[in-house]
N, C-alpha and C. Protein backbone atom coordinates (compact mmCIF):
# COMPACT_ATOMS: atom_id res chain seq x y z
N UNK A 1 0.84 -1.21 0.00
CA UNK A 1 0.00 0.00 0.00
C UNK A 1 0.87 1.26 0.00
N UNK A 2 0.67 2.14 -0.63
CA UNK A 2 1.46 3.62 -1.01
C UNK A 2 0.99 4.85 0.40
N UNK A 3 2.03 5.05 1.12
CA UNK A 3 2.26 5.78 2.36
C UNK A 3 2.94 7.34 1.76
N UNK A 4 3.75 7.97 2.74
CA UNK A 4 4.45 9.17 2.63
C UNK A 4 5.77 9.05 3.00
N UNK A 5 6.32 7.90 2.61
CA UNK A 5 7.72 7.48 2.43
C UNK A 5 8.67 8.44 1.71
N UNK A 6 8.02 8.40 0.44
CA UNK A 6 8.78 9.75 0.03
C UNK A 6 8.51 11.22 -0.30
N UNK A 7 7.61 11.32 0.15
CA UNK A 7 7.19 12.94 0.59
C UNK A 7 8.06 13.00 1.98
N UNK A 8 7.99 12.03 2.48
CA UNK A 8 8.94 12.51 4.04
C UNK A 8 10.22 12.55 3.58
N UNK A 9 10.73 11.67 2.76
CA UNK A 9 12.09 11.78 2.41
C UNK A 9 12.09 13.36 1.76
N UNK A 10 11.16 13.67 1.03
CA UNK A 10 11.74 15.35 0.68
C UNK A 10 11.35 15.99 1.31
N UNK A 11 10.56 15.87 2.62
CA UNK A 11 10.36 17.41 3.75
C UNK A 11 12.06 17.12 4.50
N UNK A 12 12.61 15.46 4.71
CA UNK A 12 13.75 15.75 5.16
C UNK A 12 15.19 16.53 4.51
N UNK A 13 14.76 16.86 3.02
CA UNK A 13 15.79 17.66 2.29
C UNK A 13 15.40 18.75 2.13
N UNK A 14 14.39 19.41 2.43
CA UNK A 14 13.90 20.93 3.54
C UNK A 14 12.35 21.59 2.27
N UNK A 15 12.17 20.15 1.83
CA UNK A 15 10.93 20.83 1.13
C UNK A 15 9.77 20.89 2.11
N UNK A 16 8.83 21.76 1.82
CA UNK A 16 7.68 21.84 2.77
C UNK A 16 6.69 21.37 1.97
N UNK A 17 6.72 21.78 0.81
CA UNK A 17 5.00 21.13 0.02
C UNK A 17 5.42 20.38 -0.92
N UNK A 18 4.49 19.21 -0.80
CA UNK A 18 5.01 18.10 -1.59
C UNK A 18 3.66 17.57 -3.15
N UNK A 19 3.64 17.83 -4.19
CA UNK A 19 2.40 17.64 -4.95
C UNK A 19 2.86 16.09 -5.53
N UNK A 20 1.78 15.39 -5.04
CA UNK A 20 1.83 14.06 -6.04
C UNK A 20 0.95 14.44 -7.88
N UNK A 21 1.68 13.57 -8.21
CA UNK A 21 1.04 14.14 -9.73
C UNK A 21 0.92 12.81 -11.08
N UNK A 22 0.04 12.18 -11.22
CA UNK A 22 -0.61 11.15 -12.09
C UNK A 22 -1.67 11.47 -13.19
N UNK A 23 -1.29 10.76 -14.42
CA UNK A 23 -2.54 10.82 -15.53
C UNK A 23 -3.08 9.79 -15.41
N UNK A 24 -4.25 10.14 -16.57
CA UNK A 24 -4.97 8.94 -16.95
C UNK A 24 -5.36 8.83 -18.13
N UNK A 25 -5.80 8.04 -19.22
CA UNK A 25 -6.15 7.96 -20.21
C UNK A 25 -4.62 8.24 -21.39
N UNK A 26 -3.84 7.85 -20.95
CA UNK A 26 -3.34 7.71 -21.96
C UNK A 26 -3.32 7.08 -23.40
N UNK A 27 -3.65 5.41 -23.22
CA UNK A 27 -3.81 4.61 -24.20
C UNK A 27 -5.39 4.47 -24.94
N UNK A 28 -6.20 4.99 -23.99
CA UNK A 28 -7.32 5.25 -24.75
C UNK A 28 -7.59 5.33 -26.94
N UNK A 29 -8.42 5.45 -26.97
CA UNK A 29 -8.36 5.92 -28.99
C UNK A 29 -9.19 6.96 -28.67
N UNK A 30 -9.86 7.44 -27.98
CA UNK A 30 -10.70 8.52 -27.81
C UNK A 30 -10.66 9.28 -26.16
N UNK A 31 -11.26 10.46 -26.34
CA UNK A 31 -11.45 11.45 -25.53
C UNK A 31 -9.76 11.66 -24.82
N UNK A 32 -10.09 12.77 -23.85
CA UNK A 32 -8.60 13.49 -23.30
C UNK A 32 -7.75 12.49 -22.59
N UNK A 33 -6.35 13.13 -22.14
CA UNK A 33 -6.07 12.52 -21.04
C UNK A 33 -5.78 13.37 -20.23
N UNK A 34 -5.79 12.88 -18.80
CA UNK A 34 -6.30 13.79 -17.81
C UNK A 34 -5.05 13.42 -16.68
N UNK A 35 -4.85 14.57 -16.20
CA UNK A 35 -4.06 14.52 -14.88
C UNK A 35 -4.34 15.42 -13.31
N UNK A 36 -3.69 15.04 -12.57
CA UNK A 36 -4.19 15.66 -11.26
C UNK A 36 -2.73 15.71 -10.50
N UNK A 37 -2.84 17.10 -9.55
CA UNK A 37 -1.84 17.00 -8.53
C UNK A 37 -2.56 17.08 -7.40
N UNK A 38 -1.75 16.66 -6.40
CA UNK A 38 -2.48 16.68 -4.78
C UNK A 38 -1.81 16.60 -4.21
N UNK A 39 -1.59 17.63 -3.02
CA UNK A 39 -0.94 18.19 -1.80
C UNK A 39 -1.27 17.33 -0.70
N UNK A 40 -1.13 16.48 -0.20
CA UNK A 40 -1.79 15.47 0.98
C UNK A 40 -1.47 17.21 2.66
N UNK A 41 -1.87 16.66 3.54
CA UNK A 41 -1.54 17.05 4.62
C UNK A 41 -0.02 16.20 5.40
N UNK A 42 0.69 17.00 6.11
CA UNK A 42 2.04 16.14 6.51
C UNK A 42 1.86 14.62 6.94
N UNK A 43 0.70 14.78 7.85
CA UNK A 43 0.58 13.04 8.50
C UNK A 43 -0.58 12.34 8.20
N UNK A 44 -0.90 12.60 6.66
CA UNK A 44 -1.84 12.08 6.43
C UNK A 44 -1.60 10.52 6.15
N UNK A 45 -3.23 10.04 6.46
CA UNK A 45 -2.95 8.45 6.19
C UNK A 45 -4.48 7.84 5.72
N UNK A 46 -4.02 6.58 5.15
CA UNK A 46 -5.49 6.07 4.56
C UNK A 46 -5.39 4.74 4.44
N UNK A 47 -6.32 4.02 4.52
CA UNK A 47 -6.29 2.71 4.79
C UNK A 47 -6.65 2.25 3.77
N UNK A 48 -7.30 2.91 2.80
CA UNK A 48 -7.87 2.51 1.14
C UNK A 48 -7.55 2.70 0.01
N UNK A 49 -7.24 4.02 0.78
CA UNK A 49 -6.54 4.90 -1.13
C UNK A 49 -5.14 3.96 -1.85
N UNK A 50 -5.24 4.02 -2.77
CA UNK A 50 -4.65 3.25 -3.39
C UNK A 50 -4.71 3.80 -4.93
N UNK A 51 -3.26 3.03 -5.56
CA UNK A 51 -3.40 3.41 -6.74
C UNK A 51 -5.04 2.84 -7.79
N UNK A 52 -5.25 3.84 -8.47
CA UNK A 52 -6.61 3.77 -9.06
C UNK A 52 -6.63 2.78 -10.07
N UNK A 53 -5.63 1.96 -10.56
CA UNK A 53 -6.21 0.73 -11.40
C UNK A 53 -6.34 -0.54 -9.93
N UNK A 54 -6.30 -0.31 -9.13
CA UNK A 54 -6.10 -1.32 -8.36
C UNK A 54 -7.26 -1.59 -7.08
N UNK A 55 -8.10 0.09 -7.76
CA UNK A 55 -9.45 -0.20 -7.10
C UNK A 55 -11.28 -0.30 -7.84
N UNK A 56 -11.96 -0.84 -7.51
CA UNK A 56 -13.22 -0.76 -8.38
C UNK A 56 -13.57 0.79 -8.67
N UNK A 57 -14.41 0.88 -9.53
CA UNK A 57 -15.23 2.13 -10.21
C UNK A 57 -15.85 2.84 -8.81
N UNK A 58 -16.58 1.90 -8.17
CA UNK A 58 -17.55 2.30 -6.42
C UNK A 58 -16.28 3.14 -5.71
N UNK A 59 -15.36 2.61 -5.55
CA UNK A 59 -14.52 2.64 -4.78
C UNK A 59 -13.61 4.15 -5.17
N UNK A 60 -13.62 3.74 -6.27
CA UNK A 60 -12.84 5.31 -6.72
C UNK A 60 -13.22 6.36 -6.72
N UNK A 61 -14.57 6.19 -6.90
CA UNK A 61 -15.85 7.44 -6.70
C UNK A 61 -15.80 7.94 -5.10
N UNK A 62 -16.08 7.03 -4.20
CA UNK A 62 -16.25 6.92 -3.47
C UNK A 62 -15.05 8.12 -2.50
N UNK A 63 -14.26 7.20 -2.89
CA UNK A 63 -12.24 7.92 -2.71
C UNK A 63 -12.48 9.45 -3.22
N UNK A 64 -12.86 9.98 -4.22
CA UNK A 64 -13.01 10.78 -5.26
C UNK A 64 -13.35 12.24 -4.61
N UNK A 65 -14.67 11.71 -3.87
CA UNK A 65 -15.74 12.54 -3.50
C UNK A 65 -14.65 13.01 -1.86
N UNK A 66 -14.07 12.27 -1.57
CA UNK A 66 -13.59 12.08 0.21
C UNK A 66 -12.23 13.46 0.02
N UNK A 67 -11.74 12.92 -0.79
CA UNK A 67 -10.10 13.52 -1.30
C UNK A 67 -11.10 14.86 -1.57
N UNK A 68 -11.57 15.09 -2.45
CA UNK A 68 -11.54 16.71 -3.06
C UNK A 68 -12.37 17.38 -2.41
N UNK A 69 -13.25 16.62 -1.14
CA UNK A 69 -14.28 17.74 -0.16
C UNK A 69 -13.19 17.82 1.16
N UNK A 70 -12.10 17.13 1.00
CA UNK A 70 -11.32 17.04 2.56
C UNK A 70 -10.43 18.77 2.31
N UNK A 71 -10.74 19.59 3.69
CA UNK A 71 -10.51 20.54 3.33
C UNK A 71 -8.72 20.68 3.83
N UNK A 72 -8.37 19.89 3.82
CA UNK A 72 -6.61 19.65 4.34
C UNK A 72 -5.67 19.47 3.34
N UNK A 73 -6.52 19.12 2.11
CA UNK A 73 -6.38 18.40 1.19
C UNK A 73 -6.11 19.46 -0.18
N UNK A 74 -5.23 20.52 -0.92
CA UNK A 74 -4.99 21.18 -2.02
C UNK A 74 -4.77 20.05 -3.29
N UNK A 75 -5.71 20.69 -4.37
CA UNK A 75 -5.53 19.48 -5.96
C UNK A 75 -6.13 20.55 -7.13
N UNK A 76 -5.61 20.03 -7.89
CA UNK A 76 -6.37 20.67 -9.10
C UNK A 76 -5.85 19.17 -10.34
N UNK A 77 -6.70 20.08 -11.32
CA UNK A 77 -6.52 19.01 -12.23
C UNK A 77 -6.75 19.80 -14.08
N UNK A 78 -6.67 18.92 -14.67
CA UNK A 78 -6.29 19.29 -15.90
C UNK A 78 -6.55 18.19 -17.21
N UNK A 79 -7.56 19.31 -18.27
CA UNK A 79 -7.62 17.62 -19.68
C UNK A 79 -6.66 18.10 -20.95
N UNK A 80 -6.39 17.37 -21.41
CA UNK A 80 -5.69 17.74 -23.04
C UNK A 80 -6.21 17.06 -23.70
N UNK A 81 -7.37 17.58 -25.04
CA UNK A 81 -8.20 16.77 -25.79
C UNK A 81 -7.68 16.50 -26.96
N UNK A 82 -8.39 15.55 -27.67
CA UNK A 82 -7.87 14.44 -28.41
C UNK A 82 -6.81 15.59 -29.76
N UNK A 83 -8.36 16.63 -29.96
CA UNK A 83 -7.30 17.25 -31.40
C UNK A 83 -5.42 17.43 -30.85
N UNK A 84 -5.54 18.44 -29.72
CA UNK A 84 -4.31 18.36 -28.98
C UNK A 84 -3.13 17.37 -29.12
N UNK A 85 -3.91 16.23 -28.79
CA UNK A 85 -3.38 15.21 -28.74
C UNK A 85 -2.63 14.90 -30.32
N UNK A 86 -3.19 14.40 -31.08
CA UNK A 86 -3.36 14.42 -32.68
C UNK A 86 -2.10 15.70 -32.81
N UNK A 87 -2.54 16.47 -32.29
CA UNK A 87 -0.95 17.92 -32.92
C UNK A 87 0.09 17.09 -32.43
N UNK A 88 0.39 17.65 -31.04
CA UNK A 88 1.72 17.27 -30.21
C UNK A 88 2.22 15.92 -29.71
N UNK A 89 1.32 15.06 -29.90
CA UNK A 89 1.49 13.21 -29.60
C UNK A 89 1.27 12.94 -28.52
N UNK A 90 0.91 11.90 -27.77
CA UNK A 90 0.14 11.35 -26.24
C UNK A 90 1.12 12.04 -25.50
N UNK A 91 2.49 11.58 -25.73
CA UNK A 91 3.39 11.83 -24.52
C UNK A 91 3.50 13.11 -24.28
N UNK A 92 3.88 13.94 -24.89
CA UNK A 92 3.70 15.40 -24.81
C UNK A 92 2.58 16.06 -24.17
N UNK A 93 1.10 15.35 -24.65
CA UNK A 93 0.27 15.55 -23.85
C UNK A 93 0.44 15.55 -22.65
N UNK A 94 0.25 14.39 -22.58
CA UNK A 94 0.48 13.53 -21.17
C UNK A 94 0.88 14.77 -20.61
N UNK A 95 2.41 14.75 -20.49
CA UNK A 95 3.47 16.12 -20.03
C UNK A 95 2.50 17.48 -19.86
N UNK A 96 1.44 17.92 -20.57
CA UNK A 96 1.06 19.53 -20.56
C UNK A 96 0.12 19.33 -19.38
N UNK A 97 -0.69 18.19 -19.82
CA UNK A 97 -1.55 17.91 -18.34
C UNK A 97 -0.87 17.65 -17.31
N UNK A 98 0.21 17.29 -16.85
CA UNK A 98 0.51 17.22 -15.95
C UNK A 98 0.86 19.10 -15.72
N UNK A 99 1.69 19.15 -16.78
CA UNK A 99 2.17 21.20 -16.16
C UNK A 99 1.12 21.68 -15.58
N UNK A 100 0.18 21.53 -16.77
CA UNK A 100 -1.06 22.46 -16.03
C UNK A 100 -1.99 21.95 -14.55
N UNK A 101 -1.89 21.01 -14.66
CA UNK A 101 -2.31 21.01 -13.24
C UNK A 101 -1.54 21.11 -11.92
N UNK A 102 0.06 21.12 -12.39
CA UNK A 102 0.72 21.81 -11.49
C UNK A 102 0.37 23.10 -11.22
N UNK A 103 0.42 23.92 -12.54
CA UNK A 103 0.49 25.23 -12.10
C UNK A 103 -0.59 25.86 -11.73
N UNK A 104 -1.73 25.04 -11.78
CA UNK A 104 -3.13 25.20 -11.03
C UNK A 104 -3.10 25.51 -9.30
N UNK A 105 -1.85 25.01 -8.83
CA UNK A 105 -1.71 25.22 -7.42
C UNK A 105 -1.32 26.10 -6.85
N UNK A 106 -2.11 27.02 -5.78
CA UNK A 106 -2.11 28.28 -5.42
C UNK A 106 -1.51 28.20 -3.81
N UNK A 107 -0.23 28.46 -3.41
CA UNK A 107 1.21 28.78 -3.94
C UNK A 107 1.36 27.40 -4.74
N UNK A 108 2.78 27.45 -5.62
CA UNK A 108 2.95 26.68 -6.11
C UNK A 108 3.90 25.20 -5.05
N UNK A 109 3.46 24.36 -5.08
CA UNK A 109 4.57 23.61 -4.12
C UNK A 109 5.79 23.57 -4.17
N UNK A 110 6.91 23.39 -3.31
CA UNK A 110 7.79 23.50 -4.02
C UNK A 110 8.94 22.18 -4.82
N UNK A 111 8.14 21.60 -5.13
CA UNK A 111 8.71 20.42 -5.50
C UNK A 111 7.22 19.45 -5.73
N UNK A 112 7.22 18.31 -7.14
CA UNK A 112 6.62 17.06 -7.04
C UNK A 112 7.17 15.84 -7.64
N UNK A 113 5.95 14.97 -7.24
CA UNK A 113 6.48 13.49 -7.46
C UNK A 113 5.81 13.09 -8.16
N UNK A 114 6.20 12.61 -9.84
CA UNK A 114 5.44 12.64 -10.67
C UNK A 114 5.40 10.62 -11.02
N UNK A 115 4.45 10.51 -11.43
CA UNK A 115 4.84 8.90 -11.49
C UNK A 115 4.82 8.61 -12.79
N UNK A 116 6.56 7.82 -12.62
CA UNK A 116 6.75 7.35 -14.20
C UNK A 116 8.36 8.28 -14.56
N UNK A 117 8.31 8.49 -15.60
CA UNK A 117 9.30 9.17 -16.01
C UNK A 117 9.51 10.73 -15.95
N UNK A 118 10.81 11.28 -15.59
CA UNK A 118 10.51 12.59 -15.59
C UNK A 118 9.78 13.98 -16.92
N UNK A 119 9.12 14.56 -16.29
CA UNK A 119 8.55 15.57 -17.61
C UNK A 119 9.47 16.52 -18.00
N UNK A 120 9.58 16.54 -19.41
CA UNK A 120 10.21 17.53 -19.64
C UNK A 120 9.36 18.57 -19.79
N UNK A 121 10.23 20.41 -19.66
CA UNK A 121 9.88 21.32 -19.32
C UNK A 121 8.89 21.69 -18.31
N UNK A 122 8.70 20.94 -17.35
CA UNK A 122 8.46 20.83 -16.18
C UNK A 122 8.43 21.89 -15.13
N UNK A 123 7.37 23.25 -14.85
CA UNK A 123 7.60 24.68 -14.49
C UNK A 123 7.82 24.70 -12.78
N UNK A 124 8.61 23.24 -12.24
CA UNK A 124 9.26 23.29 -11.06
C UNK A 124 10.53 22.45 -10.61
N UNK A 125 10.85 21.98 -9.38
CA UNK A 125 11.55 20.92 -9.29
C UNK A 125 10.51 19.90 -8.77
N UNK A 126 11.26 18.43 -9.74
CA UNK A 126 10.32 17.52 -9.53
C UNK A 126 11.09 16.12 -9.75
N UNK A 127 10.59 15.26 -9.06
CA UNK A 127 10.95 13.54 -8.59
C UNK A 127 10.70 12.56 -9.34
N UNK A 128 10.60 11.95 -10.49
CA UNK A 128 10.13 10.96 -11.13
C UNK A 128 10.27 9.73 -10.04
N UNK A 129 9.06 8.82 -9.92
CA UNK A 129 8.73 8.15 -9.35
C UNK A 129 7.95 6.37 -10.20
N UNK A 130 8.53 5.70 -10.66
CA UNK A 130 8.52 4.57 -11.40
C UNK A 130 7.49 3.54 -10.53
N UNK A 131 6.22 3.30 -10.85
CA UNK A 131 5.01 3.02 -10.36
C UNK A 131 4.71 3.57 -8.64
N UNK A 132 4.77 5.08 -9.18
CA UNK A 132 4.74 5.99 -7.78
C UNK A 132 2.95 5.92 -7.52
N UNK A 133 2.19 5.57 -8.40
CA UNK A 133 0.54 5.14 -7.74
C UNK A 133 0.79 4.25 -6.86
N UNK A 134 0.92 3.67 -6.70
CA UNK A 134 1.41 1.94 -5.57
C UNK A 134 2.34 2.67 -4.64
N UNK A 135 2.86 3.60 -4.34
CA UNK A 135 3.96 3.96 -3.52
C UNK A 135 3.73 4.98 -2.75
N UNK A 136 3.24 6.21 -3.23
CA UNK A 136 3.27 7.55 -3.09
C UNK A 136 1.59 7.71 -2.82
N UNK A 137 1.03 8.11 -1.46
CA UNK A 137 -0.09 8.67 -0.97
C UNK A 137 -0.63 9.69 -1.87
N UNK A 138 0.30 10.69 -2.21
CA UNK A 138 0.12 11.49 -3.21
C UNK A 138 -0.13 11.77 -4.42
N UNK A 139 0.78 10.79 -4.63
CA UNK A 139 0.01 10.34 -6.53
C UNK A 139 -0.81 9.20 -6.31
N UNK A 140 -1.09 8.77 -5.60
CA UNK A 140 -2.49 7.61 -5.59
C UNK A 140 -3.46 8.64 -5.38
N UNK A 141 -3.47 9.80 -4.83
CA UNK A 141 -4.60 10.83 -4.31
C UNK A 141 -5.25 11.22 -5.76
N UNK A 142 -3.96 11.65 -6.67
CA UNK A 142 -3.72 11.78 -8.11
C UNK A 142 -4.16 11.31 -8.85
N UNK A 143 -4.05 9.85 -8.88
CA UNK A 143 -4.42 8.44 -9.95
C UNK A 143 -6.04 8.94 -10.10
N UNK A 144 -6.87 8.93 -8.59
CA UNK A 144 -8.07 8.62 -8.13
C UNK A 144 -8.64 9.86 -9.03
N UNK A 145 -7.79 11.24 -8.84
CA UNK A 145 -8.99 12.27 -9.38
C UNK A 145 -8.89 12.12 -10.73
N UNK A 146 -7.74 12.49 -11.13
CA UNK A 146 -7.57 11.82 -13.12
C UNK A 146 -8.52 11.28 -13.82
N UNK A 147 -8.14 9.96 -12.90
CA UNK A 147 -9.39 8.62 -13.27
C UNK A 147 -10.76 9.01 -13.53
N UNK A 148 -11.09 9.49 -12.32
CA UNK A 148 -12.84 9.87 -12.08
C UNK A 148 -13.38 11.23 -13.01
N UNK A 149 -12.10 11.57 -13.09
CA UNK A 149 -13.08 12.72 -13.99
C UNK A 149 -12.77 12.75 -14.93
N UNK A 150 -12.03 11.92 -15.95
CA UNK A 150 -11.93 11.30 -17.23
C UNK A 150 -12.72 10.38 -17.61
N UNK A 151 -13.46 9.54 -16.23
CA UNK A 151 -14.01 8.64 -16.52
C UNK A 151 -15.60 9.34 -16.72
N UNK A 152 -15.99 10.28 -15.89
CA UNK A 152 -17.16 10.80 -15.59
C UNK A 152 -17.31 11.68 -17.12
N UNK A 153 -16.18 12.57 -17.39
CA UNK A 153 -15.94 12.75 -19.03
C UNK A 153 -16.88 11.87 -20.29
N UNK A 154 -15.99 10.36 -20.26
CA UNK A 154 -16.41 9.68 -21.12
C UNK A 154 -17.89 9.70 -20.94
N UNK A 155 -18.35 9.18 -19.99
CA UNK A 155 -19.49 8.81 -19.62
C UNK A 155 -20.75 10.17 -20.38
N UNK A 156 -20.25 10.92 -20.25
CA UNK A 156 -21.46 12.11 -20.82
C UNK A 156 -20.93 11.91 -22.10
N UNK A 157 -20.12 12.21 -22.34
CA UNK A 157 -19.71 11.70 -24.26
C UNK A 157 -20.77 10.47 -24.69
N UNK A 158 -20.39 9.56 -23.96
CA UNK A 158 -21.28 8.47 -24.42
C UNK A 158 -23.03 8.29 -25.04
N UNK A 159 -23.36 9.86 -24.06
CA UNK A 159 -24.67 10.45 -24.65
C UNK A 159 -24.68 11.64 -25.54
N UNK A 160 -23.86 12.10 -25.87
CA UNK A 160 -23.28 13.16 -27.06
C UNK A 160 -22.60 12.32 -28.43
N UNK A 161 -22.36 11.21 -27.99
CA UNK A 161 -21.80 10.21 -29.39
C UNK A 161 -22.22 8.50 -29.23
N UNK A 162 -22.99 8.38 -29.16
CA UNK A 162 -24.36 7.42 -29.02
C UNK A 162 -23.50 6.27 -29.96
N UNK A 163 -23.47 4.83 -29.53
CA UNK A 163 -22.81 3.59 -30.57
C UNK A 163 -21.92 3.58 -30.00
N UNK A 164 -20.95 3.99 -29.49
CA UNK A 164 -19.48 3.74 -29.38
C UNK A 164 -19.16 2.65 -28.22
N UNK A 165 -20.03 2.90 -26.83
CA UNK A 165 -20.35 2.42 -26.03
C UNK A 165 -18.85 2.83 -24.87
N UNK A 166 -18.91 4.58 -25.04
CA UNK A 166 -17.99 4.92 -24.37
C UNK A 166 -18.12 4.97 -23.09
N UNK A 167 -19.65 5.02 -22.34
CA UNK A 167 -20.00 4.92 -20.98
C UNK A 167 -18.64 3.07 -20.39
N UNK A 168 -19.12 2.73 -21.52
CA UNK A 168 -18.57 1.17 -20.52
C UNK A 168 -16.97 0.52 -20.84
N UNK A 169 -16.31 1.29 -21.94
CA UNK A 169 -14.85 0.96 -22.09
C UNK A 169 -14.27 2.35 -21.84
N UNK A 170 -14.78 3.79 -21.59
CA UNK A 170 -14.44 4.99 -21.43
C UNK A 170 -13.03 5.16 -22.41
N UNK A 171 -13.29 4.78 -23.76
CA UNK A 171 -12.14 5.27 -25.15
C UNK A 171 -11.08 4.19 -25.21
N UNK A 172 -11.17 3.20 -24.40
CA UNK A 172 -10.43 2.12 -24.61
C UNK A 172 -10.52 1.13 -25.75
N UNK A 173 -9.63 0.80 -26.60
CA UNK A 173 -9.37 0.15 -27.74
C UNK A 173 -10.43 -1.82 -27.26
N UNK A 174 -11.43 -1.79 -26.72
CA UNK A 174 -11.98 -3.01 -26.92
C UNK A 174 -12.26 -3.66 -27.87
N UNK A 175 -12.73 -4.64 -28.03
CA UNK A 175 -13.00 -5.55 -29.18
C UNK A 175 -14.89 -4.67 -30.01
N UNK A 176 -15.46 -4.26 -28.64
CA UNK A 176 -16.51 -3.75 -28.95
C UNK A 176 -16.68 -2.22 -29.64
N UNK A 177 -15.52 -1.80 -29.26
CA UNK A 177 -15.39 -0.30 -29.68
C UNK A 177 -14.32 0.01 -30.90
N UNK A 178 -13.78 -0.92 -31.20
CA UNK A 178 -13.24 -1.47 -32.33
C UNK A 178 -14.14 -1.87 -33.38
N UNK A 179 -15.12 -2.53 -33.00
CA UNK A 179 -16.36 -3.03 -34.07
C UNK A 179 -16.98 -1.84 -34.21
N UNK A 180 -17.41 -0.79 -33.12
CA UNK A 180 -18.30 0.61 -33.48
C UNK A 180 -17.72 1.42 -34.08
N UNK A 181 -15.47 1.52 -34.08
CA UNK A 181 -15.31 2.33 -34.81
C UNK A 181 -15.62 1.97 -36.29
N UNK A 182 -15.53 0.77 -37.16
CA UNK A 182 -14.98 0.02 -38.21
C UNK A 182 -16.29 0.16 -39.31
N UNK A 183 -17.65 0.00 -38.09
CA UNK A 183 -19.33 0.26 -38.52
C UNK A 183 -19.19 1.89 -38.55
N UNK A 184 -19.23 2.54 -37.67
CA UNK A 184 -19.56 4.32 -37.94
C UNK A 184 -18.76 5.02 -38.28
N UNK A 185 -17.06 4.71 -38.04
CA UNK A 185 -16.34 5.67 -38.24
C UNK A 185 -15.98 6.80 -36.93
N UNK A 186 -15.02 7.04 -37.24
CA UNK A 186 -14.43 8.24 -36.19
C UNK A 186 -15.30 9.65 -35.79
N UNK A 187 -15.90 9.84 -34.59
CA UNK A 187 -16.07 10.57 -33.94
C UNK A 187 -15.63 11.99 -33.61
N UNK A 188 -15.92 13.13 -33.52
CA UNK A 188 -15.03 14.22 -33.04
C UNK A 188 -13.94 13.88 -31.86
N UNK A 189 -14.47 13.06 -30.87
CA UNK A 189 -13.37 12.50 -29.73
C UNK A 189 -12.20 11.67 -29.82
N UNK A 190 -12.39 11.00 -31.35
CA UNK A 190 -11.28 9.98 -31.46
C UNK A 190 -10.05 10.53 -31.70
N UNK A 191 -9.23 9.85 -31.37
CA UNK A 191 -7.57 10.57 -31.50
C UNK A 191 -7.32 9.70 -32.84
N UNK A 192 -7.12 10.85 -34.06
CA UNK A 192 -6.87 10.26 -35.39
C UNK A 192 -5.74 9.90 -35.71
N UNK A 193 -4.31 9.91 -34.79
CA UNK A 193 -3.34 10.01 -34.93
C UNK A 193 -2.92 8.24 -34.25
N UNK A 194 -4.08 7.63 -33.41
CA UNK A 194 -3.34 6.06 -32.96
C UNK A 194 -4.12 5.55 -34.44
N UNK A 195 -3.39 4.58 -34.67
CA UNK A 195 -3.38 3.64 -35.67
C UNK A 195 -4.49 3.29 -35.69
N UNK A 196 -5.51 2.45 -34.89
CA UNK A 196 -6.88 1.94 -35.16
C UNK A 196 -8.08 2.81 -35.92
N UNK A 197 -8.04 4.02 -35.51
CA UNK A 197 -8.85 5.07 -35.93
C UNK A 197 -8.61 5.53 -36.92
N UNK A 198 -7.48 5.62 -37.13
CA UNK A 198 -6.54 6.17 -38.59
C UNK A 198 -7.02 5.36 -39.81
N UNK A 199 -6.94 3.39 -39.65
CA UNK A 199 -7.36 2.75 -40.18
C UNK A 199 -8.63 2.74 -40.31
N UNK A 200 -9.53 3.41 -39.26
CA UNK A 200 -11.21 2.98 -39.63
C UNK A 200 -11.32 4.19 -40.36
N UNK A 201 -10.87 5.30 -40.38
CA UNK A 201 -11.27 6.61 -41.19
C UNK A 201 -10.57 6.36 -42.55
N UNK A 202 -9.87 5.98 -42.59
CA UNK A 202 -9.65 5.34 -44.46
C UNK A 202 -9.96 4.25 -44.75
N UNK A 203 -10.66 3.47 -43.36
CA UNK A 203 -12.04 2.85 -44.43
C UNK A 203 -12.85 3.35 -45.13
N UNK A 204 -13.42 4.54 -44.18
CA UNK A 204 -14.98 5.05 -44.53
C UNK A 204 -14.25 5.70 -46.03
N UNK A 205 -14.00 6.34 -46.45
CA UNK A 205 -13.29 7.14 -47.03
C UNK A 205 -13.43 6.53 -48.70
């Protein structure tokens, strides 16, 4: 379970605010991907939170609602949509959502722990952390909001682009949403730039 192991390790090298920072939706074929930072409190602790592939849909909601009404608790968050995506490429994305929801934080912290590889141009000092959801209180705080409101995203799409059956794979390359791209064709949400979509739009064509 992911504690404040290393948020304590950097209040002991004299940082005071520590932002965990996680996306979501990266591999998706459709809609944004989304990231979140979150400031935990110094001795915070949780017996549930956990990184967000590693808990149910109930559960994350649940987590979701707890984290962003806890008033101890500083986060913001951030989407980069698909055209975006399509310009500058996932990873880059990836990277802006994370900036921007850094710099969403009012002071800025002074330092985070980003999980995965470090970002470049990155508008602080910051920790790359290699499956820091599982590790880091902070970016599991992270994983949870990403998740939920990328997921809550899809979910209204799903009634703005009817067939796709984005409520229940939320832009994930399934076998079923693979068959809806191949029958209707690409969507305003689809990212035209991954291969599957690319291929169903020079079907239709």
């Amino acid at each position: 379970m992911p504690d404040l192991f290393f948020e304590n390790q950097l209040r002991a090298e004299g940082y005071s605010t520590i932002a965990g920072i996680d996306e979501a939706g990266r591999g998706p074929l459709a809609g944004p991907v989304s990231a979140a930072a979150v400031v935990l409190p110094k001795n915070y602790t949780h017996s549930v939170l956990n990184d967000s592939k590693q808990l149910s849909e109930k559960n994350r909601e649940v987590l979701y609602e707890e984290i962003t009404s806890d008033k101890r608790i500083r986060w913001a968050s951030a989407m980069v949509d698909a055209e975006k995506i399509d310009e500058i490429n996932i990873l880059q994305a990836t990277y802006l959502a994370m900036r921007l929801s850094f710099e969403q934080l009012k002071p800025r912290p002074k330092i985070a722990l980003i999980d995965g590889k470090p970002v470049k141009h990155f508008p602080g000092k910051h920790r790359a952390l290699v499956k820091g959801d599982s590790l880091s209180l902070s970016i599991a705080a992270a994983s949870i909001i990403a998740k939920v409101e990328r997921d809550r995203l899809m979910i209204a799409y799903d009634k703005q682009y009817p067939g796709y059956g984005f409520a229940r794979h939320k832009g994930y390359g399934t076998e079923i949403h693979l068959a809806a791209l191949m029958e209707l064709g690409p969507c305003p949400i689809h990212r035209r730039s991954f291969a599957p979509v690319a291929l169903a739009e020079a079907a239709g064509k």
